[in-house]
Structure formats: C-alpha cells, structure tokens
PDB file of N, CA and C in Angstrom:
ATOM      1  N   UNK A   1     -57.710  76.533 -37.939  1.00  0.00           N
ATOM      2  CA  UNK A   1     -58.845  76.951 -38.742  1.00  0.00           C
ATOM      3  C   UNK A   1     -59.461  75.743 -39.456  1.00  0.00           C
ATOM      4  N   UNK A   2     -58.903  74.753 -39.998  1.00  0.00           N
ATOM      5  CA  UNK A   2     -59.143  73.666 -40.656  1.00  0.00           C
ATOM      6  C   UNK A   2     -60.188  72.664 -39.794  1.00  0.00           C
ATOM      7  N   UNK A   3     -58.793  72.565 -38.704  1.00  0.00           N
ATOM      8  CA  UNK A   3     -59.675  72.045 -37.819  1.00  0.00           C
ATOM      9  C   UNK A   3     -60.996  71.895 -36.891  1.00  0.00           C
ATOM     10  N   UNK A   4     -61.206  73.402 -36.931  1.00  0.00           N
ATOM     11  CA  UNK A   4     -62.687  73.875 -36.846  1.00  0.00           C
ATOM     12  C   UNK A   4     -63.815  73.703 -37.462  1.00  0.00           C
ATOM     13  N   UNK A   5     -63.149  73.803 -38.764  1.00  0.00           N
ATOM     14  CA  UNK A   5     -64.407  73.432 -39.832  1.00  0.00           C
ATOM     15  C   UNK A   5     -64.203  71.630 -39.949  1.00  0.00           C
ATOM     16  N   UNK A   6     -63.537  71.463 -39.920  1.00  0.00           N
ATOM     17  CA  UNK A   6     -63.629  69.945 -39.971  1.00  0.00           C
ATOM     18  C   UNK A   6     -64.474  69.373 -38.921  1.00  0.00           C
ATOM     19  N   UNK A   7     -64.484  70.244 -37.853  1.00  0.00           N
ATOM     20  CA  UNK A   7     -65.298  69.570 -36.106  1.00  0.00           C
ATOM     21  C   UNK A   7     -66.692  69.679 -36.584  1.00  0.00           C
ATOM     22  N   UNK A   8     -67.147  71.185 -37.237  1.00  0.00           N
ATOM     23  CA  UNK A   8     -68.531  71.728 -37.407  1.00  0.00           C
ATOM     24  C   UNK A   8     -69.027  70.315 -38.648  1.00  0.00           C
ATOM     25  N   UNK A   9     -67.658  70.420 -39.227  1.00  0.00           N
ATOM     26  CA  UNK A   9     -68.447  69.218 -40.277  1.00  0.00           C
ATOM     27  C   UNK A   9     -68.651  68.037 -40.509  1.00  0.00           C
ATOM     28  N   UNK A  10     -68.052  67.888 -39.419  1.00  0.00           N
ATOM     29  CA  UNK A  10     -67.891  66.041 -39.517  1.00  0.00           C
ATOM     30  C   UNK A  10     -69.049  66.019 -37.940  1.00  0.00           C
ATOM     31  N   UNK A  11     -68.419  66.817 -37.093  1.00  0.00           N
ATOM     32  CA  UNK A  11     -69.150  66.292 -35.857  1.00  0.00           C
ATOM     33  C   UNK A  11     -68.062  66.211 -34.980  1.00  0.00           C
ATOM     34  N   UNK A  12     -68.838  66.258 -33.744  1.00  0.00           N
ATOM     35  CA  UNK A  12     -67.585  66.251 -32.625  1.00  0.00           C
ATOM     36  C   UNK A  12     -67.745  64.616 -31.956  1.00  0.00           C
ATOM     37  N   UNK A  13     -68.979  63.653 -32.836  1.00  0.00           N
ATOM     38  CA  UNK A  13     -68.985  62.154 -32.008  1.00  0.00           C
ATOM     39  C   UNK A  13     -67.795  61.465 -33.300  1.00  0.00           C
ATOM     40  N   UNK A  14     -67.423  62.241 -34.753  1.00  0.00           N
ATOM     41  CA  UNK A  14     -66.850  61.011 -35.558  1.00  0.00           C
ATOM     42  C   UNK A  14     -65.459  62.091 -36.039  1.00  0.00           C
ATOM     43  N   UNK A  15     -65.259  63.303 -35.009  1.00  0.00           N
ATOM     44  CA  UNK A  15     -64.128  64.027 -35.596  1.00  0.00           C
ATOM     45  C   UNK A  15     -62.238  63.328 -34.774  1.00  0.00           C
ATOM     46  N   UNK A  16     -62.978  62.906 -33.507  1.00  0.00           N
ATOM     47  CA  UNK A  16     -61.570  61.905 -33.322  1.00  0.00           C
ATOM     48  C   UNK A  16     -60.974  60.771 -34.167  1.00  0.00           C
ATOM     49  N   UNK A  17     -61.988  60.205 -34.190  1.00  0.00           N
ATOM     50  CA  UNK A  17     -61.594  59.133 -35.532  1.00  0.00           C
ATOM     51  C   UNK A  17     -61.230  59.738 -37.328  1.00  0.00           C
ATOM     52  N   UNK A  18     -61.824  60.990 -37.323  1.00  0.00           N
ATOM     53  CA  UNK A  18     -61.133  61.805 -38.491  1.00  0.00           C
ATOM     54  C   UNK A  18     -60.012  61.817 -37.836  1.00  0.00           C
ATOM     55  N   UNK A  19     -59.132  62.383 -36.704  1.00  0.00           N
ATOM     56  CA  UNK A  19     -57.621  63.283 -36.972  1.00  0.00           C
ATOM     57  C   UNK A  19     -57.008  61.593 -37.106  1.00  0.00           C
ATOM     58  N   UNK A  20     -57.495  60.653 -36.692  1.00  0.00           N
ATOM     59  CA  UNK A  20     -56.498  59.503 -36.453  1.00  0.00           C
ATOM     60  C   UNK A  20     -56.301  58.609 -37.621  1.00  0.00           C
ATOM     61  N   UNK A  21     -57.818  58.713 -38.525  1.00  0.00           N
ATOM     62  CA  UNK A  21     -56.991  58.137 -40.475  1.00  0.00           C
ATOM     63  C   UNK A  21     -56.730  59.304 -40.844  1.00  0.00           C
ATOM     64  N   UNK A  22     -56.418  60.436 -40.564  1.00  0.00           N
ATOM     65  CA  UNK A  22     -55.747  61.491 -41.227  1.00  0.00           C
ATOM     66  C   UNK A  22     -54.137  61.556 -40.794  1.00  0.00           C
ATOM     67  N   UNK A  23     -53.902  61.148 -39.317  1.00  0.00           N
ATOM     68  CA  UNK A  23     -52.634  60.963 -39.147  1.00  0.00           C
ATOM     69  C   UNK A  23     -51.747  59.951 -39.320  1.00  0.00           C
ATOM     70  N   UNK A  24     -52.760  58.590 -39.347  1.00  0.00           N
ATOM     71  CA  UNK A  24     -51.980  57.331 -40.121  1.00  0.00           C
ATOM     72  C   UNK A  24     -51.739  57.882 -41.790  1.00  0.00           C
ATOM     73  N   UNK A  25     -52.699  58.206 -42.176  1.00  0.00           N
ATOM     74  CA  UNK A  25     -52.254  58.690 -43.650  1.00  0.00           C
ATOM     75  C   UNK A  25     -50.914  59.713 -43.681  1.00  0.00           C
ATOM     76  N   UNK A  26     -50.949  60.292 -43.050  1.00  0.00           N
ATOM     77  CA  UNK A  26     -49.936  61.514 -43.104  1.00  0.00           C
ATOM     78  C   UNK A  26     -48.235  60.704 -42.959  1.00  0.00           C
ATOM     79  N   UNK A  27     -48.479  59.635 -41.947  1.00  0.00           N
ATOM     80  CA  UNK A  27     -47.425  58.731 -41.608  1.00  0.00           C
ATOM     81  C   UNK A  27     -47.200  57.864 -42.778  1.00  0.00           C
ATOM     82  N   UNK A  28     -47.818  57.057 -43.407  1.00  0.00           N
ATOM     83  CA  UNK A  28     -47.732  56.509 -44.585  1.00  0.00           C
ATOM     84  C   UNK A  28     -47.635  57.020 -45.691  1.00  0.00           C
ATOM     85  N   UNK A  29     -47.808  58.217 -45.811  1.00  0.00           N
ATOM     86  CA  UNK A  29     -47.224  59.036 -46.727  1.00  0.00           C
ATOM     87  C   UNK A  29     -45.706  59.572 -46.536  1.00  0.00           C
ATOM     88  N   UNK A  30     -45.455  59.869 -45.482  1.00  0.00           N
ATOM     89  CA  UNK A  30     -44.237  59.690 -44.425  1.00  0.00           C
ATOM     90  C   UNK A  30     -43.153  58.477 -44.848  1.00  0.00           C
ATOM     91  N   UNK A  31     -43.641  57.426 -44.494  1.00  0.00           N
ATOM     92  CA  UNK A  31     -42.819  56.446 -44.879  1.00  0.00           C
ATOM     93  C   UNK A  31     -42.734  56.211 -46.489  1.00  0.00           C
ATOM     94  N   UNK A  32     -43.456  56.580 -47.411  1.00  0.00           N
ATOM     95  CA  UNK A  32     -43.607  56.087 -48.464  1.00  0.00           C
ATOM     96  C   UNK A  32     -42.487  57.044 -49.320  1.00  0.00           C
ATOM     97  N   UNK A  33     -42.555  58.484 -48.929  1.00  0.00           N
ATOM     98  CA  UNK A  33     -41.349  59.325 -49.248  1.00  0.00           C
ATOM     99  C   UNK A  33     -40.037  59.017 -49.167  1.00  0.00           C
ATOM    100  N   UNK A  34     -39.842  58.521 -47.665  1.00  0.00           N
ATOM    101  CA  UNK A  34     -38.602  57.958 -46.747  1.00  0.00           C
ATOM    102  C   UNK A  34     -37.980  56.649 -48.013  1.00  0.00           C
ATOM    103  N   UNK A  35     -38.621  55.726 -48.215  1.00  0.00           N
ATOM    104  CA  UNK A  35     -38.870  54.836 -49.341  1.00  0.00           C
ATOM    105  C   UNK A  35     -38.073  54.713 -50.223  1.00  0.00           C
ATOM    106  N   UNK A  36     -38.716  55.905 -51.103  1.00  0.00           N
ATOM    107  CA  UNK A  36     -38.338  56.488 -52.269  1.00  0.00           C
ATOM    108  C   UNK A  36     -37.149  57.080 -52.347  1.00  0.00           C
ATOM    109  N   UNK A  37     -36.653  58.593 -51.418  1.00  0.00           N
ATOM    110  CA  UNK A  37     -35.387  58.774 -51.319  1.00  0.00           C
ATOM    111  C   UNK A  37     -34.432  58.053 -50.911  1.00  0.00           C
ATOM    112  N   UNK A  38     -34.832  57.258 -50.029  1.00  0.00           N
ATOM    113  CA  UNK A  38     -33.497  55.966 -50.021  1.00  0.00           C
ATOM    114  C   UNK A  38     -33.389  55.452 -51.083  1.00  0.00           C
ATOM    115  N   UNK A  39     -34.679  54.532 -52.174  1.00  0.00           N
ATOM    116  CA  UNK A  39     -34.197  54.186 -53.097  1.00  0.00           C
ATOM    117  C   UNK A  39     -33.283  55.519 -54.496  1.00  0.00           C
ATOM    118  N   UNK A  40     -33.677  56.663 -54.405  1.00  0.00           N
ATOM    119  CA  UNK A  40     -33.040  57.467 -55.268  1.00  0.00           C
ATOM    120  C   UNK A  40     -31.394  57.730 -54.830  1.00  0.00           C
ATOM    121  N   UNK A  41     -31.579  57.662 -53.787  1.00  0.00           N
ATOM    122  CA  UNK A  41     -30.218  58.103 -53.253  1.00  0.00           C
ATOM    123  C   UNK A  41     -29.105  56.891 -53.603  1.00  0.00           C
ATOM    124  N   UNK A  42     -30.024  55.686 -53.828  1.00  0.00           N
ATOM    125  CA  UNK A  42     -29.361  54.112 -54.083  1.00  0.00           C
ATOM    126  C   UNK A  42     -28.633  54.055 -55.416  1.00  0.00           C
ATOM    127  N   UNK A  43     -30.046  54.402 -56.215  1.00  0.00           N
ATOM    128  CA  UNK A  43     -29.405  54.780 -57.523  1.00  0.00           C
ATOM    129  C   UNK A  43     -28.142  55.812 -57.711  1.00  0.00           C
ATOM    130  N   UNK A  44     -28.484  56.872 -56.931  1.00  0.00           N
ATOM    131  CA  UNK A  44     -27.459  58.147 -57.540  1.00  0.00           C
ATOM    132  C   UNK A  44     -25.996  57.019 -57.195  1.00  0.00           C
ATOM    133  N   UNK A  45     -26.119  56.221 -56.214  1.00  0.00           N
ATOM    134  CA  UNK A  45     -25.064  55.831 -55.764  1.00  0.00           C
ATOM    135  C   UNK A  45     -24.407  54.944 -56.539  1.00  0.00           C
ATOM    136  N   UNK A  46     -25.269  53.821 -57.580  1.00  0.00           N
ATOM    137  CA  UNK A  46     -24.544  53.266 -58.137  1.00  0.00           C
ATOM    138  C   UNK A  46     -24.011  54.134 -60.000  1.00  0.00           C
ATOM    139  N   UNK A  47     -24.951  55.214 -59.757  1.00  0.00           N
ATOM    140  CA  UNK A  47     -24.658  56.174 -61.025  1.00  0.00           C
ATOM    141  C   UNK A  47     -23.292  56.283 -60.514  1.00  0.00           C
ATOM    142  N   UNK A  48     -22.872  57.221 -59.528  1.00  0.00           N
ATOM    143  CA  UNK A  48     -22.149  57.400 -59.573  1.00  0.00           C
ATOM    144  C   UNK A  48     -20.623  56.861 -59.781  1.00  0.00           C
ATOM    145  N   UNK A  49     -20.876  55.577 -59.089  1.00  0.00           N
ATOM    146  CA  UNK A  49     -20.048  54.037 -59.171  1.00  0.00           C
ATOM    147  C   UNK A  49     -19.608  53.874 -60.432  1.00  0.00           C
ATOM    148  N   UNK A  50     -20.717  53.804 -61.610  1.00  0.00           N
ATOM    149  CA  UNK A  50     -20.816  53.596 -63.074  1.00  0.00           C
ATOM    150  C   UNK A  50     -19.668  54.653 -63.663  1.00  0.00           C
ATOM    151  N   UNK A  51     -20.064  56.141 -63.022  1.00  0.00           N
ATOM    152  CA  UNK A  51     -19.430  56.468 -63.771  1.00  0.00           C
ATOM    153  C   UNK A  51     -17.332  57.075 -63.365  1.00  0.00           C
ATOM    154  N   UNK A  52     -17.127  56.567 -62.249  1.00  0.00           N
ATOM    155  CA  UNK A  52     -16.022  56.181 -61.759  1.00  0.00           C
ATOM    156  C   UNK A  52     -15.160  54.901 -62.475  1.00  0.00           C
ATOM    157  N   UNK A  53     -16.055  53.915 -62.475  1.00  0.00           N
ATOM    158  CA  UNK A  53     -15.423  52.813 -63.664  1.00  0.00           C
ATOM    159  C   UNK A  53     -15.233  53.470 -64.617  1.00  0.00           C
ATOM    160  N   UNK A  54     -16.531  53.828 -65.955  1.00  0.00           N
ATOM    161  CA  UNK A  54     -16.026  54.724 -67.133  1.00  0.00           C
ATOM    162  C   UNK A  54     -14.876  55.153 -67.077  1.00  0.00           C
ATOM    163  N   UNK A  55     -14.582  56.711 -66.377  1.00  0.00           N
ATOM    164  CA  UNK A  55     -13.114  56.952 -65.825  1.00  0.00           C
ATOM    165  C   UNK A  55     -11.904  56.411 -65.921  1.00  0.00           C
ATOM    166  N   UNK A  56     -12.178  55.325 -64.967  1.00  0.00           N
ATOM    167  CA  UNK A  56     -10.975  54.513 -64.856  1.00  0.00           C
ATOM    168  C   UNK A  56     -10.692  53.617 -65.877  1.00  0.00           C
ATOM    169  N   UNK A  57     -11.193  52.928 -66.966  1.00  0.00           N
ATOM    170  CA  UNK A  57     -11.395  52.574 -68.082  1.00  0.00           C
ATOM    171  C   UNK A  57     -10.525  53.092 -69.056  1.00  0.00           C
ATOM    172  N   UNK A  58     -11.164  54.140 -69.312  1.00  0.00           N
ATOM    173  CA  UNK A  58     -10.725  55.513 -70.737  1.00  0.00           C
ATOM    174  C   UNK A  58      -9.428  56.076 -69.774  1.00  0.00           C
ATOM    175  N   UNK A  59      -8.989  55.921 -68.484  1.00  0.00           N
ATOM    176  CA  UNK A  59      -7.303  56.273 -68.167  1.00  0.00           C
ATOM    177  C   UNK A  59      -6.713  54.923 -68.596  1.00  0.00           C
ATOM    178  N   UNK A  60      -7.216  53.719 -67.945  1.00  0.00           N
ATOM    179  CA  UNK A  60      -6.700  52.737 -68.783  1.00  0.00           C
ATOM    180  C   UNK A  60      -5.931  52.780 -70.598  1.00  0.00           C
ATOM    181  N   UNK A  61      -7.015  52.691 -70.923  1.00  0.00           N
ATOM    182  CA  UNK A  61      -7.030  52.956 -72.956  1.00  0.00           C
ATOM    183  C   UNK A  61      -6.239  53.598 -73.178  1.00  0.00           C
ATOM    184  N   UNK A  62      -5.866  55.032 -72.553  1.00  0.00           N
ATOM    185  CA  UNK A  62      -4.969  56.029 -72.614  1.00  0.00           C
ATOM    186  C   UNK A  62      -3.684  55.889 -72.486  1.00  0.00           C
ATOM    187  N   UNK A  63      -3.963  55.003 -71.134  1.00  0.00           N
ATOM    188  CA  UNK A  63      -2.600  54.774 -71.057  1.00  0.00           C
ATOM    189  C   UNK A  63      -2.052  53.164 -71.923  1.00  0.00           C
ATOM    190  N   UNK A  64      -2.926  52.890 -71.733  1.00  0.00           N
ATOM    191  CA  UNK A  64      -2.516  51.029 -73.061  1.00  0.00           C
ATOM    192  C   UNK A  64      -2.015  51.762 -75.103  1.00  0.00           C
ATOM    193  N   UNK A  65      -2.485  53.246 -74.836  1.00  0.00           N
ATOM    194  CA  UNK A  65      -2.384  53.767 -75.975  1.00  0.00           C
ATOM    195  C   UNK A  65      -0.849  54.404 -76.130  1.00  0.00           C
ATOM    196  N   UNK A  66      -0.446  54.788 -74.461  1.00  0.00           N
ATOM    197  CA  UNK A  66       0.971  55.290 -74.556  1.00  0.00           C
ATOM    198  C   UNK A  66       1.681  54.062 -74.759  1.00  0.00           C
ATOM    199  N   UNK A  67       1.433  52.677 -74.176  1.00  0.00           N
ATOM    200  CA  UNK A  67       2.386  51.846 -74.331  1.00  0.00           C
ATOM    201  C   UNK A  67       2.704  51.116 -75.048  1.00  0.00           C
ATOM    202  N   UNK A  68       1.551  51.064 -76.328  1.00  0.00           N
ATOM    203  CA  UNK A  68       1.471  50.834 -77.696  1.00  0.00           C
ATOM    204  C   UNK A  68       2.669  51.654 -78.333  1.00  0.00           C
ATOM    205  N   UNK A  69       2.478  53.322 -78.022  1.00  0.00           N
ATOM    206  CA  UNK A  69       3.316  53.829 -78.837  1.00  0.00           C
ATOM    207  C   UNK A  69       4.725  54.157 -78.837  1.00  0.00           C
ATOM    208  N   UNK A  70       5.308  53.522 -77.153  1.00  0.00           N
ATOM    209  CA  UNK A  70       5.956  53.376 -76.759  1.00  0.00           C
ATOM    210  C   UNK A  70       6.940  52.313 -77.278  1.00  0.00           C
ATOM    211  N   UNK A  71       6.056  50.982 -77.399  1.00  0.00           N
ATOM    212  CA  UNK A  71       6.510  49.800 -77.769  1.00  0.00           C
ATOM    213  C   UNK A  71       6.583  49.884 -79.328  1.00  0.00           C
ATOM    214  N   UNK A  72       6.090  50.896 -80.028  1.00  0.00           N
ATOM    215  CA  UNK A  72       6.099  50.922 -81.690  1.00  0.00           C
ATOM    216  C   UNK A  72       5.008  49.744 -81.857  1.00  0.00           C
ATOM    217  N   UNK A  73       3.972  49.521 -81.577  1.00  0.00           N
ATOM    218  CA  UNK A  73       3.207  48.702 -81.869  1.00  0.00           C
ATOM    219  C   UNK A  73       1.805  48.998 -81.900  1.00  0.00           C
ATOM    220  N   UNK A  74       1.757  50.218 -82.371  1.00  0.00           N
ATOM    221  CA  UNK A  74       0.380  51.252 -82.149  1.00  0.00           C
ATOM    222  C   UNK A  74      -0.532  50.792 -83.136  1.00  0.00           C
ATOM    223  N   UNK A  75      -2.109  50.505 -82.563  1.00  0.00           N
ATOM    224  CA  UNK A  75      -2.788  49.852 -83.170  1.00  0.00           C
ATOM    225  C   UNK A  75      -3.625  50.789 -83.681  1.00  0.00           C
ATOM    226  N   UNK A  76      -4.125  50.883 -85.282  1.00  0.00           N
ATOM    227  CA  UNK A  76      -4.672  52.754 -85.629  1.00  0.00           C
ATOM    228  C   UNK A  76      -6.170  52.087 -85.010  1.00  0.00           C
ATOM    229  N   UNK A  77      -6.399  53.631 -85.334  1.00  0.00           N
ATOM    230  CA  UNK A  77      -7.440  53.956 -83.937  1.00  0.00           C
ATOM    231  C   UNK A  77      -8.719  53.648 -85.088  1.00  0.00           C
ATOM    232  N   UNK A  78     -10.123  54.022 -84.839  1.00  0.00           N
ATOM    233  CA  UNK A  78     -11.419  53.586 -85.536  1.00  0.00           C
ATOM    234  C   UNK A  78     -11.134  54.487 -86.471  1.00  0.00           C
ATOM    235  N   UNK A  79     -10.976  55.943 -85.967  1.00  0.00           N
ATOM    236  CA  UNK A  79     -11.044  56.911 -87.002  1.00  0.00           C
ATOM    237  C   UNK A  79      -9.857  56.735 -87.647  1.00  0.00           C
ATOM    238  N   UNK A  80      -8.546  56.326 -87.871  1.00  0.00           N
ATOM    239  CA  UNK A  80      -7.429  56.437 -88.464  1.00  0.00           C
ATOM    240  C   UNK A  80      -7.642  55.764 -89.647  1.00  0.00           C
ATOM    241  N   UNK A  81      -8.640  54.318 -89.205  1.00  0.00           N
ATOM    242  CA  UNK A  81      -8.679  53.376 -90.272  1.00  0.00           C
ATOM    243  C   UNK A  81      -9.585  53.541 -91.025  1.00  0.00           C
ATOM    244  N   UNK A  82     -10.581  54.256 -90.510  1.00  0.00           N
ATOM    245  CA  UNK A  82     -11.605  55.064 -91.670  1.00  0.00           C
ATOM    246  C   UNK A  82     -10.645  56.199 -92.417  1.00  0.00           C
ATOM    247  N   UNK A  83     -10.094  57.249 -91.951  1.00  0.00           N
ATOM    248  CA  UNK A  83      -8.724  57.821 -92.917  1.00  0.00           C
ATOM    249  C   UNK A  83      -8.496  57.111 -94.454  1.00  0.00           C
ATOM    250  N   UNK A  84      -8.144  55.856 -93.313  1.00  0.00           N
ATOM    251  CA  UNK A  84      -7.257  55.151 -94.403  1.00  0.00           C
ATOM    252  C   UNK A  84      -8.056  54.364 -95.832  1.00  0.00           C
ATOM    253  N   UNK A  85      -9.551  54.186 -95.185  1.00  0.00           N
ATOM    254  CA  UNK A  85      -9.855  53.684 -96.140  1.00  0.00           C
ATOM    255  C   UNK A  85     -10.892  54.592 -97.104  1.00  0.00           C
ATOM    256  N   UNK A  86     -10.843  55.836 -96.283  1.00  0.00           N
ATOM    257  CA  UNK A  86     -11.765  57.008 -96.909  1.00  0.00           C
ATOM    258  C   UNK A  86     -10.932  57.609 -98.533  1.00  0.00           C
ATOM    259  N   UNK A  87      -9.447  57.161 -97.928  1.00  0.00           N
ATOM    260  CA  UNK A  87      -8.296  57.597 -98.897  1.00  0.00           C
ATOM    261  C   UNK A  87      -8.106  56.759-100.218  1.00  0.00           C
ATOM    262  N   UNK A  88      -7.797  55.338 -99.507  1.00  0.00           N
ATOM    263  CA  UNK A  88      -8.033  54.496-100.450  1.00  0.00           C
ATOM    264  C   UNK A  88      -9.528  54.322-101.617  1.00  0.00           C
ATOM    265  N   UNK A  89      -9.984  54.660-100.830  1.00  0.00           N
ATOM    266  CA  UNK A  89     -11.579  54.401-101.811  1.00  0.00           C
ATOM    267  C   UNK A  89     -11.607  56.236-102.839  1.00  0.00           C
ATOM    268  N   UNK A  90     -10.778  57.435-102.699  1.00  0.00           N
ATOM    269  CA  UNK A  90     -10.532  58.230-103.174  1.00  0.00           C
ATOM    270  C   UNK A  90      -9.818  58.031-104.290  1.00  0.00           C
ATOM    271  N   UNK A  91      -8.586  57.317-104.233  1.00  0.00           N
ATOM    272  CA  UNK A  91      -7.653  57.026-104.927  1.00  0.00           C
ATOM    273  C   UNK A  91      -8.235  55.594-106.302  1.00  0.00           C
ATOM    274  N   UNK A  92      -9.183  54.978-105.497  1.00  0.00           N
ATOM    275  CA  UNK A  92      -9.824  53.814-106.402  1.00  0.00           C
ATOM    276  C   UNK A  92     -11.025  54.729-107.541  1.00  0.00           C
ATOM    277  N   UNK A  93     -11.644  55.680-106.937  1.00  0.00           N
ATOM    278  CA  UNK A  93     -12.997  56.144-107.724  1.00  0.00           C
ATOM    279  C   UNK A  93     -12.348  56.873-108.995  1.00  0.00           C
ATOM    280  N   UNK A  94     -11.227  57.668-108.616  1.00  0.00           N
ATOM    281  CA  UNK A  94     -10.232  58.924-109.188  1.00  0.00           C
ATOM    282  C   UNK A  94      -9.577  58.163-110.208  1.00  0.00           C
ATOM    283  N   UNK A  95      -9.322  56.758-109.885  1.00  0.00           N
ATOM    284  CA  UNK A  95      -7.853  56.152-111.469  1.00  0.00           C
ATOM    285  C   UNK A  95      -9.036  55.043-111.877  1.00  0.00           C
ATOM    286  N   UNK A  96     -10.221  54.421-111.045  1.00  0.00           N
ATOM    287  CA  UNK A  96     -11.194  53.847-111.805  1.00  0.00           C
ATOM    288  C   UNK A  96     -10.771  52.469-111.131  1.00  0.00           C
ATOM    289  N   UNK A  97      -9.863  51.965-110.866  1.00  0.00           N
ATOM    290  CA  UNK A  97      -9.301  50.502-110.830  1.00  0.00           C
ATOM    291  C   UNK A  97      -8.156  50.656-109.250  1.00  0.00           C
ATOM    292  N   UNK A  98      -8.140  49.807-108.539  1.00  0.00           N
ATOM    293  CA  UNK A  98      -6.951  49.719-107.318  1.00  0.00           C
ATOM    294  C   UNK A  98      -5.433  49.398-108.079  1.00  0.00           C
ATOM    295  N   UNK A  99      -5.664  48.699-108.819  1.00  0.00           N
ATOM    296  CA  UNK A  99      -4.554  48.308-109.616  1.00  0.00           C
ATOM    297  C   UNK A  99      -3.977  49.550-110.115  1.00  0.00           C
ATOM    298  N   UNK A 100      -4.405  50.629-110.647  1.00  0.00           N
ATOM    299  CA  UNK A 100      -3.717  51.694-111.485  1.00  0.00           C
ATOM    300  C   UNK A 100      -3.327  52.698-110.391  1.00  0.00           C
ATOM    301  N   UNK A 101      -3.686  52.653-109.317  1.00  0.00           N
ATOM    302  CA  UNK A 101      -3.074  53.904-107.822  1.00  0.00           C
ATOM    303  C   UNK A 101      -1.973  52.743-107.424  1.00  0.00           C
ATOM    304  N   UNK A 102      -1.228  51.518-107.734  1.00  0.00           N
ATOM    305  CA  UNK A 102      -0.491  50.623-106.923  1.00  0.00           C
ATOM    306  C   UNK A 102       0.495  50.868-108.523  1.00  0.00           C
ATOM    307  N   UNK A 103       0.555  50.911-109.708  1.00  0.00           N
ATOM    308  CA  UNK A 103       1.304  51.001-110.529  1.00  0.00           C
ATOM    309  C   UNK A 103       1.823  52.471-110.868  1.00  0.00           C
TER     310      UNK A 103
END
C-alpha cells in the first residue's frame, strides 16, 4: 500500500532510486543498532565483572575478619569506634571534664 502511493507520488522515472536510499537507510540504521547492542552488551559485561570483584572482596574482609578474631587481634570496626567514642564523648559532657569519668 505504501508503496503505491509512493509510485503515484514520486513517479515511476525517480521511484527506483527512492526504494534504494530508502534501503541503504534501512541498512544503516541496521548497522547502527547492531553497534550499539554490542556496545551495551560490552558494558553489561564489564558491570557484571565489577560486580563479581565487589563479591569477592567483601568474602575476602569477611574472612580477614574471622582471622583477626581468630588470632585475638580484631581490629574494631568503623562503627565500633564510633560506639566508642559516641560513649566517651557521653561520659565527658555528663561529669563536664575526661579527667572526672577516669577518677
């Protein structure tokens, strides 16, 4: 149907040369897709890579965390030492002075 009206409208001396930049276009649009999903598919690939390291990382830590506590040599953690100093700075506001929570 398209193609009909395209013949009536263009002409039947300049409608061959229509289907043929319509089908290079169609092809270059073709390849330009092709392109793109290879490059997306590139990415997902090194996403995914990324997040396999992460992974293996944080089993690492986990386990460098058992052998810390294993060895008695456990190093406190970010939040432990905020604890510790959330406590201390409790104990300083409450007696006024560090000196009077140590006596």
């Amino acid at each position: 149907m398209i193609g009909v009206v395209a013949l009536i409208v263009v002409g039947p001396e300049e409608f061959p040369a229509m289907v043929r930049n319509v089908t290079r276009g169609i092809a270059k649009l073709r390849n330009v897709a092709g392109a793109v999903k290879e490059d997306l598919s590139h990415e997902i690939d090194k996403a995914e890579e990324l997040k396999r390291l992460i992974e293996r990382e944080t089993k690492i830590a986990e386990m460098q965390d058992v052998m810390n506590d294993i060895n008695g040599t456990a190093v406190p953690s970010q939040s432990q030492t905020q604890s510790a100093v959330t406590k201390a700075n409790e104990k300083t506001t409450s007696s006024g002075s560090p000196e009077a929570t140590s006596k």
